[in-house]
Protein backbone atom coordinates (compact mmCIF):
# COMPACT_ATOMS: atom_id res chain seq x y z
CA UNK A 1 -7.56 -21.44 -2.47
CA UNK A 2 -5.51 -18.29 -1.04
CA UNK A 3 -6.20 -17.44 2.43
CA UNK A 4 -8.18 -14.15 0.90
CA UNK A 5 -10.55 -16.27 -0.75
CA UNK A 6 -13.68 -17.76 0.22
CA UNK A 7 -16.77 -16.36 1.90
CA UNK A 8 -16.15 -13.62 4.33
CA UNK A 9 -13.16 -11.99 2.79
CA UNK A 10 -13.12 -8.78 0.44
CA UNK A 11 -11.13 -5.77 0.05
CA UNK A 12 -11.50 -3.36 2.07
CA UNK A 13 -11.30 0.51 1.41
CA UNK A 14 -9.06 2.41 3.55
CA UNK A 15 -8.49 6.05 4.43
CA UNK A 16 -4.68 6.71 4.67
CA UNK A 17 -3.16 9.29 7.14
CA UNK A 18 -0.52 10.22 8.12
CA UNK A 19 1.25 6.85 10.28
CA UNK A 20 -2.46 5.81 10.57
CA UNK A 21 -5.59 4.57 8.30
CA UNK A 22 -9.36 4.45 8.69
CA UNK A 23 -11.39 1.90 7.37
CA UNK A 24 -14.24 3.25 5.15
CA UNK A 25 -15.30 0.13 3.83
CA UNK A 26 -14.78 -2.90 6.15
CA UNK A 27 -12.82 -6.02 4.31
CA UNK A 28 -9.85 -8.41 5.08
CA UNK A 29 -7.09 -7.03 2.83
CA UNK A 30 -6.22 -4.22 0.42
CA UNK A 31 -4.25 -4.52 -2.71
CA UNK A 32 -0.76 -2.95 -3.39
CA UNK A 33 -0.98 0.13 -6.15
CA UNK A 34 1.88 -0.99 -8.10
CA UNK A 35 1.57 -5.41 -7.49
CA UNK A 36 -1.94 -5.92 -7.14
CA UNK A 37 -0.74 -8.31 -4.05
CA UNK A 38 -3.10 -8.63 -1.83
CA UNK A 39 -2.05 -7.05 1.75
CA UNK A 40 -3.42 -8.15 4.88
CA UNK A 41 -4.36 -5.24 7.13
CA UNK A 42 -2.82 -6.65 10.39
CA UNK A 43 0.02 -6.42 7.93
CA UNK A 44 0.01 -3.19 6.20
CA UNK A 45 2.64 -0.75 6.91
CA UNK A 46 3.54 1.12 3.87
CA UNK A 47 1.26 3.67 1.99
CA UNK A 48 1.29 6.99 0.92
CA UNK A 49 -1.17 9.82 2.47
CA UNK A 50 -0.52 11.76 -1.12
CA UNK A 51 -1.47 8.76 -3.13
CA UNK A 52 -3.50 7.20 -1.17
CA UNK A 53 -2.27 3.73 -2.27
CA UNK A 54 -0.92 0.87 -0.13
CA UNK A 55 2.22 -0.91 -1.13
CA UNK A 56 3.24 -4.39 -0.36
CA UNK A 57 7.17 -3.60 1.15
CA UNK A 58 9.32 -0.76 1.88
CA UNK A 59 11.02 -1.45 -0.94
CA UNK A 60 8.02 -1.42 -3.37
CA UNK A 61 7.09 1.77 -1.33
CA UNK A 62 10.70 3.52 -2.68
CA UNK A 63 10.29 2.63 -6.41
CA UNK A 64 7.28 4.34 -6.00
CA UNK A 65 8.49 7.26 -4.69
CA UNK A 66 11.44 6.94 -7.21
CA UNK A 67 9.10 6.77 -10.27
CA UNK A 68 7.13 9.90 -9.42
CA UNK A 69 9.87 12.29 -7.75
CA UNK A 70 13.10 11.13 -10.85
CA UNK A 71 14.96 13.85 -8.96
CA UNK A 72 15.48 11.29 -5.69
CA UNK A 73 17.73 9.35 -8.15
CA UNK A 74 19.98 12.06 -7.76
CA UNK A 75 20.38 12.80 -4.13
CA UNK A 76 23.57 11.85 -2.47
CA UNK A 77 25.58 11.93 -5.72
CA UNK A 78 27.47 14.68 -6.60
């Protein structure tokens, strides 16, 4: 058994704002958009307000932003 399992823990539904979120629904975890990993919420940290979906890492939080804005691809290069 994960530590999400087991009686007690669900997802929660969250609210995301701008370098905060609310809880709307209370729970132990919510799931990243693009893993389906399940996220702590003592250990969220990435999201997007636009979205409104949670992602696991910073990293999974760029791809993101990669896949729906192609033009970031091409900043910095000439």
């Amino acid at each position: 058994m994960n530590r999400f399992e087991g009686p007690g823990s669900k997802e929660a539904r969250i609210r995301y704002l701008d370098g905060d979120f609310q809880v709307m629904t209370p729970g132990s975890f919510v799931r990243c958009a693009i893993t389906g990993e399940s996220i702590p919420l003592d250990e969220l940290k990435y999201w997007s307000v636009a979205r409104q979906e949670p992602y696991v890492s910073a990293a999974v939080s760029l791809q993101r932003e990669i896949d729906v804005n192609p033009d970031l691809r091409r900043r910095g290069r000439p």
